[in-house]
C-alpha atoms as a PDB file:
ATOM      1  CA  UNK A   1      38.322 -11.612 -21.451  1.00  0.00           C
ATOM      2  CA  UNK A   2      38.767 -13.534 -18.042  1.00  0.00           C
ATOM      3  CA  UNK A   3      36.209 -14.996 -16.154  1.00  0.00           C
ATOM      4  CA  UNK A   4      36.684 -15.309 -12.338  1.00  0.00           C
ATOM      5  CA  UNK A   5      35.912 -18.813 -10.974  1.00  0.00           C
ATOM      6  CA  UNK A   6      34.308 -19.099  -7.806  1.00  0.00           C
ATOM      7  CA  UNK A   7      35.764 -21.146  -4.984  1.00  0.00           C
ATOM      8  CA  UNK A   8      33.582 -24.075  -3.808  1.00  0.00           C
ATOM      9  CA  UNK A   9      34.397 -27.008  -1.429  1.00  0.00           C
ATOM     10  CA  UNK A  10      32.132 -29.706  -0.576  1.00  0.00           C
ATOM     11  CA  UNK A  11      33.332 -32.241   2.120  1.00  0.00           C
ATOM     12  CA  UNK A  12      31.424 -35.151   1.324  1.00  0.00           C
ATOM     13  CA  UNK A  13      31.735 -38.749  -0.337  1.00  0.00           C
ATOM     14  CA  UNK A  14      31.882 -37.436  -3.787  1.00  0.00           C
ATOM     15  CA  UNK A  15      35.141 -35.792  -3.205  1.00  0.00           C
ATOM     16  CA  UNK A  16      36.737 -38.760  -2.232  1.00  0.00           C
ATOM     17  CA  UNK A  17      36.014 -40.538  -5.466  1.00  0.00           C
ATOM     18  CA  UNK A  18      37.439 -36.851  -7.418  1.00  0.00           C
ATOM     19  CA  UNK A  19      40.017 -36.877  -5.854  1.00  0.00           C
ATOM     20  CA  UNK A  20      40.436 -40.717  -6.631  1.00  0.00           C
ATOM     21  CA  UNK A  21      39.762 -39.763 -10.561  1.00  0.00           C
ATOM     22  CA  UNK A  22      41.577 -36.335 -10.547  1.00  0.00           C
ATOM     23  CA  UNK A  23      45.070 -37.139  -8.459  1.00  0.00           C
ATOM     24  CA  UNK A  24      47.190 -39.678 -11.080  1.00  0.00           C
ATOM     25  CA  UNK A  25      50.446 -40.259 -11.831  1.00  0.00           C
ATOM     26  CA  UNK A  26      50.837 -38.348 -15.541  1.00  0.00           C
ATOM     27  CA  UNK A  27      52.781 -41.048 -17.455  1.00  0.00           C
ATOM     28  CA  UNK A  28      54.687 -41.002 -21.258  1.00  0.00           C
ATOM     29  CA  UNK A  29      52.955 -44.522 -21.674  1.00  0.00           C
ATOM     30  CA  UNK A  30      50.653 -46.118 -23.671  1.00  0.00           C
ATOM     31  CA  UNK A  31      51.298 -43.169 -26.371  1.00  0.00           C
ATOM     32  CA  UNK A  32      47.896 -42.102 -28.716  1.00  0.00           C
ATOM     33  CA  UNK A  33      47.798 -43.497 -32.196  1.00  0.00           C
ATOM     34  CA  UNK A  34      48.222 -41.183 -34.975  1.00  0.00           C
ATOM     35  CA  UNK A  35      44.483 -40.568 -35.136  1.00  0.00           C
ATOM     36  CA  UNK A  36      44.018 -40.387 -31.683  1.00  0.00           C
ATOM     37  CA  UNK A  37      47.319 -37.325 -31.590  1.00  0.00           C
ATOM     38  CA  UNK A  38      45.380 -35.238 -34.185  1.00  0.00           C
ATOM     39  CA  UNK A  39      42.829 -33.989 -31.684  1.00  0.00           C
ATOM     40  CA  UNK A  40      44.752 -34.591 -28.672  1.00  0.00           C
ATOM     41  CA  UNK A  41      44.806 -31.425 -26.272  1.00  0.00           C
ATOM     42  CA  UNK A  42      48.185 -30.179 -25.452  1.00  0.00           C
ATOM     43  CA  UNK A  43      50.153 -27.387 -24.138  1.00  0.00           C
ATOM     44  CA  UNK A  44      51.355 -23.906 -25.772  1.00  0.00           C
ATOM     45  CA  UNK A  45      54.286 -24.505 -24.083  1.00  0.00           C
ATOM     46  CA  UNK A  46      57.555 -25.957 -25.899  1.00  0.00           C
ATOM     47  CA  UNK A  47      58.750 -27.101 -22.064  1.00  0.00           C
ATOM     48  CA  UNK A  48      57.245 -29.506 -19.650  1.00  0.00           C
ATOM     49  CA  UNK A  49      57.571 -27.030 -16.867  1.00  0.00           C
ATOM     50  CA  UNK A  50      58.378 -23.194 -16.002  1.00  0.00           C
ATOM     51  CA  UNK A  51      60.166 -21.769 -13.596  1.00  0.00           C
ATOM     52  CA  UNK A  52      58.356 -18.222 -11.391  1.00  0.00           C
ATOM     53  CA  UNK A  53      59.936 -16.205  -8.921  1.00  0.00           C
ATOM     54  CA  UNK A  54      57.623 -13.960  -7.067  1.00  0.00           C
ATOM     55  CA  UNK A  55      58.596 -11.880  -3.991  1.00  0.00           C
ATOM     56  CA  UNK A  56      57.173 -12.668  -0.675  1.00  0.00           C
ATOM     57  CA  UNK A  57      53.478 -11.165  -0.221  1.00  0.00           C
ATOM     58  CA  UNK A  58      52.724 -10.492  -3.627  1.00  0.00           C
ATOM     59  CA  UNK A  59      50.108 -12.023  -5.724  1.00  0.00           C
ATOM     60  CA  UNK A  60      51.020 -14.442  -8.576  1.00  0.00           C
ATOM     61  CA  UNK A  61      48.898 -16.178 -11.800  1.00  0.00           C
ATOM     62  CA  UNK A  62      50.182 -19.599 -12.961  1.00  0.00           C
ATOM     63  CA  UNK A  63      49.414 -19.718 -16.803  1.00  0.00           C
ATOM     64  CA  UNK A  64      48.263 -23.301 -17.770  1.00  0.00           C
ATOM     65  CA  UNK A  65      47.354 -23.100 -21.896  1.00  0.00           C
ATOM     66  CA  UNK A  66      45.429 -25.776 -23.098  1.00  0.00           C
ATOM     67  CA  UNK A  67      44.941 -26.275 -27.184  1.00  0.00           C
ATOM     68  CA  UNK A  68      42.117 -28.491 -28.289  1.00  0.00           C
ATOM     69  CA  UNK A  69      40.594 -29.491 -24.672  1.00  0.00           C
ATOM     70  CA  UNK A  70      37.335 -30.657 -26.279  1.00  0.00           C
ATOM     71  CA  UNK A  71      36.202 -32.744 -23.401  1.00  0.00           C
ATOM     72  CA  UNK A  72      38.370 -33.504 -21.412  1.00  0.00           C
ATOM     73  CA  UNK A  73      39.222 -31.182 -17.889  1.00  0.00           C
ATOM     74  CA  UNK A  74      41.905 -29.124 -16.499  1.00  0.00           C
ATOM     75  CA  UNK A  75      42.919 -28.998 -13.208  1.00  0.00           C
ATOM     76  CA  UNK A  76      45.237 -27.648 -10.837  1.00  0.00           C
ATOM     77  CA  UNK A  77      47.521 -29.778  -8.092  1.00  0.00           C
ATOM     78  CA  UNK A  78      50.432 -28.781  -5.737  1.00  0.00           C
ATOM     79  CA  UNK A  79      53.015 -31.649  -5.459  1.00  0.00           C
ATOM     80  CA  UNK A  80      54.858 -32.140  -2.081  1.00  0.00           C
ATOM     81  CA  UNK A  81      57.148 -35.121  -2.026  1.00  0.00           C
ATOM     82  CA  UNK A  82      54.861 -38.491  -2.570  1.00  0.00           C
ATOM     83  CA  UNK A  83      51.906 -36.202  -1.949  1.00  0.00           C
ATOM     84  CA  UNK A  84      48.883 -34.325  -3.816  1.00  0.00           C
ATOM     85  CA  UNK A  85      46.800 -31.772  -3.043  1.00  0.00           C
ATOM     86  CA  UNK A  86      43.581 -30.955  -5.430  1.00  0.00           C
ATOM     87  CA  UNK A  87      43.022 -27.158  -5.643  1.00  0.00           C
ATOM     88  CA  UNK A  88      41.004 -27.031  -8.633  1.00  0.00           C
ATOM     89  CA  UNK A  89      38.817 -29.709 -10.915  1.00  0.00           C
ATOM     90  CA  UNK A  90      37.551 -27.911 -13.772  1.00  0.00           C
ATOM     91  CA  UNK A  91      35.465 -24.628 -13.199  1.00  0.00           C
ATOM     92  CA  UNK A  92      35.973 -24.980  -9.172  1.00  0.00           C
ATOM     93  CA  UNK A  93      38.152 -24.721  -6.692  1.00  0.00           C
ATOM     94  CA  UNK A  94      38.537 -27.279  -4.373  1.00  0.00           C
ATOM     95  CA  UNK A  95      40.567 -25.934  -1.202  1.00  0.00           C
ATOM     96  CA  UNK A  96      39.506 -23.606   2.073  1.00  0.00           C
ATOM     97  CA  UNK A  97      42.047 -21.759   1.529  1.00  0.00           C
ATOM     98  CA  UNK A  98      40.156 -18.313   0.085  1.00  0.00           C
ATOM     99  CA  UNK A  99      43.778 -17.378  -1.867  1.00  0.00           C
ATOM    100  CA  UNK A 100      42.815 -19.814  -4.719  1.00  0.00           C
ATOM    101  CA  UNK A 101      41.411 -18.367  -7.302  1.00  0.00           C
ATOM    102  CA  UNK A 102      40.674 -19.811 -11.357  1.00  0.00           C
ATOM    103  CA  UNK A 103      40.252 -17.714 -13.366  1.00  0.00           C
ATOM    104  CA  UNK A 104      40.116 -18.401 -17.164  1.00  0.00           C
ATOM    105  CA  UNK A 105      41.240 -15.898 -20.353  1.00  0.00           C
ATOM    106  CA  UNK A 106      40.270 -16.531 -23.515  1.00  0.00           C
ATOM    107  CA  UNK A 107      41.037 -18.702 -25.782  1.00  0.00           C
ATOM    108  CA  UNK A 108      42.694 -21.570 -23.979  1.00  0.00           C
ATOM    109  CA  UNK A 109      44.629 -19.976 -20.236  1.00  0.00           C
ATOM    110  CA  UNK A 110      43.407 -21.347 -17.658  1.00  0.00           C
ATOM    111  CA  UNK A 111      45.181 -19.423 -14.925  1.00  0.00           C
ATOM    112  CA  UNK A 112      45.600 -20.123 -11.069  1.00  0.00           C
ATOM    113  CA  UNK A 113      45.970 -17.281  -9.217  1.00  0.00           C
ATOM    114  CA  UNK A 114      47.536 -17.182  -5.376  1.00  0.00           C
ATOM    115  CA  UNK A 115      47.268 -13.675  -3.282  1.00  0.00           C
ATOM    116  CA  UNK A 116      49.820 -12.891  -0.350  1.00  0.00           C
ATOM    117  CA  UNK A 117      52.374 -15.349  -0.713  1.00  0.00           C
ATOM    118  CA  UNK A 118      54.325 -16.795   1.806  1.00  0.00           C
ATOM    119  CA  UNK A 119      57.322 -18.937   2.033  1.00  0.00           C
ATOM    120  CA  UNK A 120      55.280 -22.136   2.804  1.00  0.00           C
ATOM    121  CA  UNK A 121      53.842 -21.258  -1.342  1.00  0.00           C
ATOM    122  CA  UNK A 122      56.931 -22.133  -2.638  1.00  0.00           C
ATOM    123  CA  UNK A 123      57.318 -25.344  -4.663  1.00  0.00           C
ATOM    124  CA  UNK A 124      55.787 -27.632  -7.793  1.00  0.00           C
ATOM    125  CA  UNK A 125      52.397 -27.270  -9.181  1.00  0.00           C
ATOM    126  CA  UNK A 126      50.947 -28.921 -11.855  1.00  0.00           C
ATOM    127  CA  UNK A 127      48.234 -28.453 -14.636  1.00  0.00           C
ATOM    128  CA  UNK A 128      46.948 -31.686 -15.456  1.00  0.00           C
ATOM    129  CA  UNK A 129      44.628 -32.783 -18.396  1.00  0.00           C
ATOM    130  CA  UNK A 130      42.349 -35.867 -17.835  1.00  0.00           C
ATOM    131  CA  UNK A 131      43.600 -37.082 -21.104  1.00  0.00           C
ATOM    132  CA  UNK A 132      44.398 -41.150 -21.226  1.00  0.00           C
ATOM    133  CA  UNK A 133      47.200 -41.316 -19.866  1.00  0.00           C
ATOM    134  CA  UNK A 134      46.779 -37.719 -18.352  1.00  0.00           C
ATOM    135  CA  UNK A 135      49.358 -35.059 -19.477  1.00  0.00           C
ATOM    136  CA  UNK A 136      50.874 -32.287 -16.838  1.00  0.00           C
ATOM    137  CA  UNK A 137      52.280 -29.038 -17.455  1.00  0.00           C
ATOM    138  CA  UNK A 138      54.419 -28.184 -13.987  1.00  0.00           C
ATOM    139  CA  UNK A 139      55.410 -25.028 -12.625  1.00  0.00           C
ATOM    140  CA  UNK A 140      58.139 -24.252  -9.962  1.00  0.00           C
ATOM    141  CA  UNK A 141      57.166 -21.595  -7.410  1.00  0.00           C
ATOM    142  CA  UNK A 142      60.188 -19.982  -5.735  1.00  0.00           C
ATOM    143  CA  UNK A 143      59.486 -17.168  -2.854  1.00  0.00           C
ATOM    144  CA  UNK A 144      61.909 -14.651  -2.380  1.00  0.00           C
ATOM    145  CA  UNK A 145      62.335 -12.626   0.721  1.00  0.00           C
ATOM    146  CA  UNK A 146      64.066  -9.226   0.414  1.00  0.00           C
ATOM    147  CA  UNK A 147      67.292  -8.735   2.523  1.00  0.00           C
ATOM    148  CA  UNK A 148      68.051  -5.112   3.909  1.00  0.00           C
ATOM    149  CA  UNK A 149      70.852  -3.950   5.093  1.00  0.00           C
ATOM    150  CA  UNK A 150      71.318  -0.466   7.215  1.00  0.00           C
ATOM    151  CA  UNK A 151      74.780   1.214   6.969  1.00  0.00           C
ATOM    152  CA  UNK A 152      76.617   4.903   8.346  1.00  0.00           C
ATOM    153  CA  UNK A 153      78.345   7.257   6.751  1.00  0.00           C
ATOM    154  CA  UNK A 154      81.463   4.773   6.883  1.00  0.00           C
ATOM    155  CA  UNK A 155      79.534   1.749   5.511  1.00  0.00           C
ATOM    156  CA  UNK A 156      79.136   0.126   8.532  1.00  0.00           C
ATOM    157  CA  UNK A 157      76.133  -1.926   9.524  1.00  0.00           C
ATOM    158  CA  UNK A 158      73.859  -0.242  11.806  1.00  0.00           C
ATOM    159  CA  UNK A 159      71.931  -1.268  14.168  1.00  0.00           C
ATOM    160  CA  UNK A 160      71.625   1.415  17.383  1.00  0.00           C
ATOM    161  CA  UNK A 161      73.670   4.235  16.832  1.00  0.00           C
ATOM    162  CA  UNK A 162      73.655   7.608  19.038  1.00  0.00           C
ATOM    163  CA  UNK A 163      74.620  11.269  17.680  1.00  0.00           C
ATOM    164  CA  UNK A 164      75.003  14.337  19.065  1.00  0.00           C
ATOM    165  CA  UNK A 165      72.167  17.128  18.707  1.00  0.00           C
ATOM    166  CA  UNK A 166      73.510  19.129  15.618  1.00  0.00           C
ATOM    167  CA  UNK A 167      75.508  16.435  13.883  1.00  0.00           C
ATOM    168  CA  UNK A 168      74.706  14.812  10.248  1.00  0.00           C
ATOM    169  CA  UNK A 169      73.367  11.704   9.863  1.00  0.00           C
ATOM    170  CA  UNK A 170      73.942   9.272   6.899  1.00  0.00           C
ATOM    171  CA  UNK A 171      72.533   6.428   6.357  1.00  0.00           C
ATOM    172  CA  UNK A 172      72.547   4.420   3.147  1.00  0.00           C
ATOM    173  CA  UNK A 173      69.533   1.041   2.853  1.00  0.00           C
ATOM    174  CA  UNK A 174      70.969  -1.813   0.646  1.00  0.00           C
ATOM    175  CA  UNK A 175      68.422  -4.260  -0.640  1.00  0.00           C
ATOM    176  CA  UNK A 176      69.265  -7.323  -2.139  1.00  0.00           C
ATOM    177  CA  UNK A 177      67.342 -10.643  -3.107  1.00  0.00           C
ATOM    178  CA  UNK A 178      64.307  -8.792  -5.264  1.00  0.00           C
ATOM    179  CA  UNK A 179      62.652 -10.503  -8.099  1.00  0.00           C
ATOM    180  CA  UNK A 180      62.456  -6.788  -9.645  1.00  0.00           C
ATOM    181  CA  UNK A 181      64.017  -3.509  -9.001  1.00  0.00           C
ATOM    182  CA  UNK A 182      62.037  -1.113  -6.798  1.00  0.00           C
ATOM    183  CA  UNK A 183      61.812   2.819  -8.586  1.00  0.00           C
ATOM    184  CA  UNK A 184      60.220   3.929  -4.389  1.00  0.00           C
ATOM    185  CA  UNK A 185      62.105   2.988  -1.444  1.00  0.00           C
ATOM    186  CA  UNK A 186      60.083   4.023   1.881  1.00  0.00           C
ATOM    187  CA  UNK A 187      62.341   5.857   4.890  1.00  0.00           C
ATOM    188  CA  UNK A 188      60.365   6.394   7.756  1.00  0.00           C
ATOM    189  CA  UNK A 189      61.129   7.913  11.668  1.00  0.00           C
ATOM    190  CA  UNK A 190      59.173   5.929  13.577  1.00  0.00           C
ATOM    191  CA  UNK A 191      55.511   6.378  12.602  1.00  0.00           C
ATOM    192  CA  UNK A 192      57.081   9.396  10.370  1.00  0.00           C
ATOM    193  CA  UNK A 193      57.713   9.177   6.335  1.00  0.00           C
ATOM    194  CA  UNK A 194      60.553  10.967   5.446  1.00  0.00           C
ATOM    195  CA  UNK A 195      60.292  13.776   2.658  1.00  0.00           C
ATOM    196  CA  UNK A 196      62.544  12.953  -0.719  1.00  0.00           C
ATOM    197  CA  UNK A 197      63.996  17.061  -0.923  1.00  0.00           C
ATOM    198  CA  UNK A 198      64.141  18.754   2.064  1.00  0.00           C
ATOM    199  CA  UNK A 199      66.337  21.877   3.261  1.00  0.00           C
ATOM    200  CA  UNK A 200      68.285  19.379   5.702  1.00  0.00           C
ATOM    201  CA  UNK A 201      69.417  16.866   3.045  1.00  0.00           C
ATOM    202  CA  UNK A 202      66.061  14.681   2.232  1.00  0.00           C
ATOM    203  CA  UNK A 203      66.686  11.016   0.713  1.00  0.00           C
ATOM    204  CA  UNK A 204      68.521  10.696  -2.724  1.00  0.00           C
END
């Protein structure tokens, strides 16, 4: 079952001090004792981090799975250099930006989800546990944007061409730099999509 978070921001003092308790430094240190590790929380993951490539206005969920949370809170940060943006602190989202979502599946995922990426999405997020020291779970965000390529009969690139009334046209459309093959290709003339089987040739 998931359960859809609703985005709040409030712009007052007592962001300043979440944000003050919310944006550390996760650190190996000062490990738990052996009591102390036996109800820890930790990841699912074997890996400190995960890599996701997504193409370029699509929407993508960062898993986060959290085992024995008890108390403690989960939240989500993007990491830019020395700097630390809070996008969510437990069941809210913290950011204007309406693309955040939380959302949260049963048993343990808490998942955040960003709709129509862009390039400027791209890089490290983390899923941070207010554990003492905190633990983080990072993910790498890469953005891919599709290349196309437009080619003749002969296989070379085109970009204005001119034919005679009566001749045959050919044209072939190589993509490249997809997360995922695509099974439907579009071909449109102008505001025009073109049929797939037609009596003058059609797109195969």
């Amino acid at each position: 079952m998931y359960y859809v978070l609703e985005a709040t921001f409030e712009n007052d003092g007592n962001l300043e001090a979440l944000l003050n308790h919310v944006l550390w430094e996760p650190t190996t240190s000062n490990s738990p004792t052996t009591e102390e590790d036996k109800v820890a929380p930790y990841f699912d993951e074997t890996s400190s981090h995960n890599n996701v490539t997504v193409q370029i206005g699509a929407n993508v969920d960062l898993h986060c799975k959290v085992n024995r949370l008890n108390d403690k809170t989960v939240s989500w940060v993007r990491r830019a250099g020395d700097k630390m943006q809070l996008l969510s602190f437990g069941h809210h989202v913290y950011s204007t930006d309406q693309r955040y979502e939380l959302l949260f599946k049963d048993p343990n995922d808490w998942q955040l989800r960003i709709s129509y990426l862009n390039e400027r999405d791209g890089g490290h997020y983390e899923c941070q546990v207010s554990t003492h020291p905190p633990i983080a779970f990072t993910v790498y965000l890469a953005i891919i944007v599709p290349q196309l390529e437009i080619t003749d009969e002969r296989g070379v690139q085109v970009k204005d061409k001119f034919y005679y009334v009566g001749s045959t046209i050919e044209l072939k459309c190589y993509i490249t730099k997809v997360p995922q093959p695509s099974q439907f290709i579009v071909w449109r003339h102008e505001t025009t999509s073109l049929n797939y089987d037609t009596s003058r040739g059609g797109i195969r």
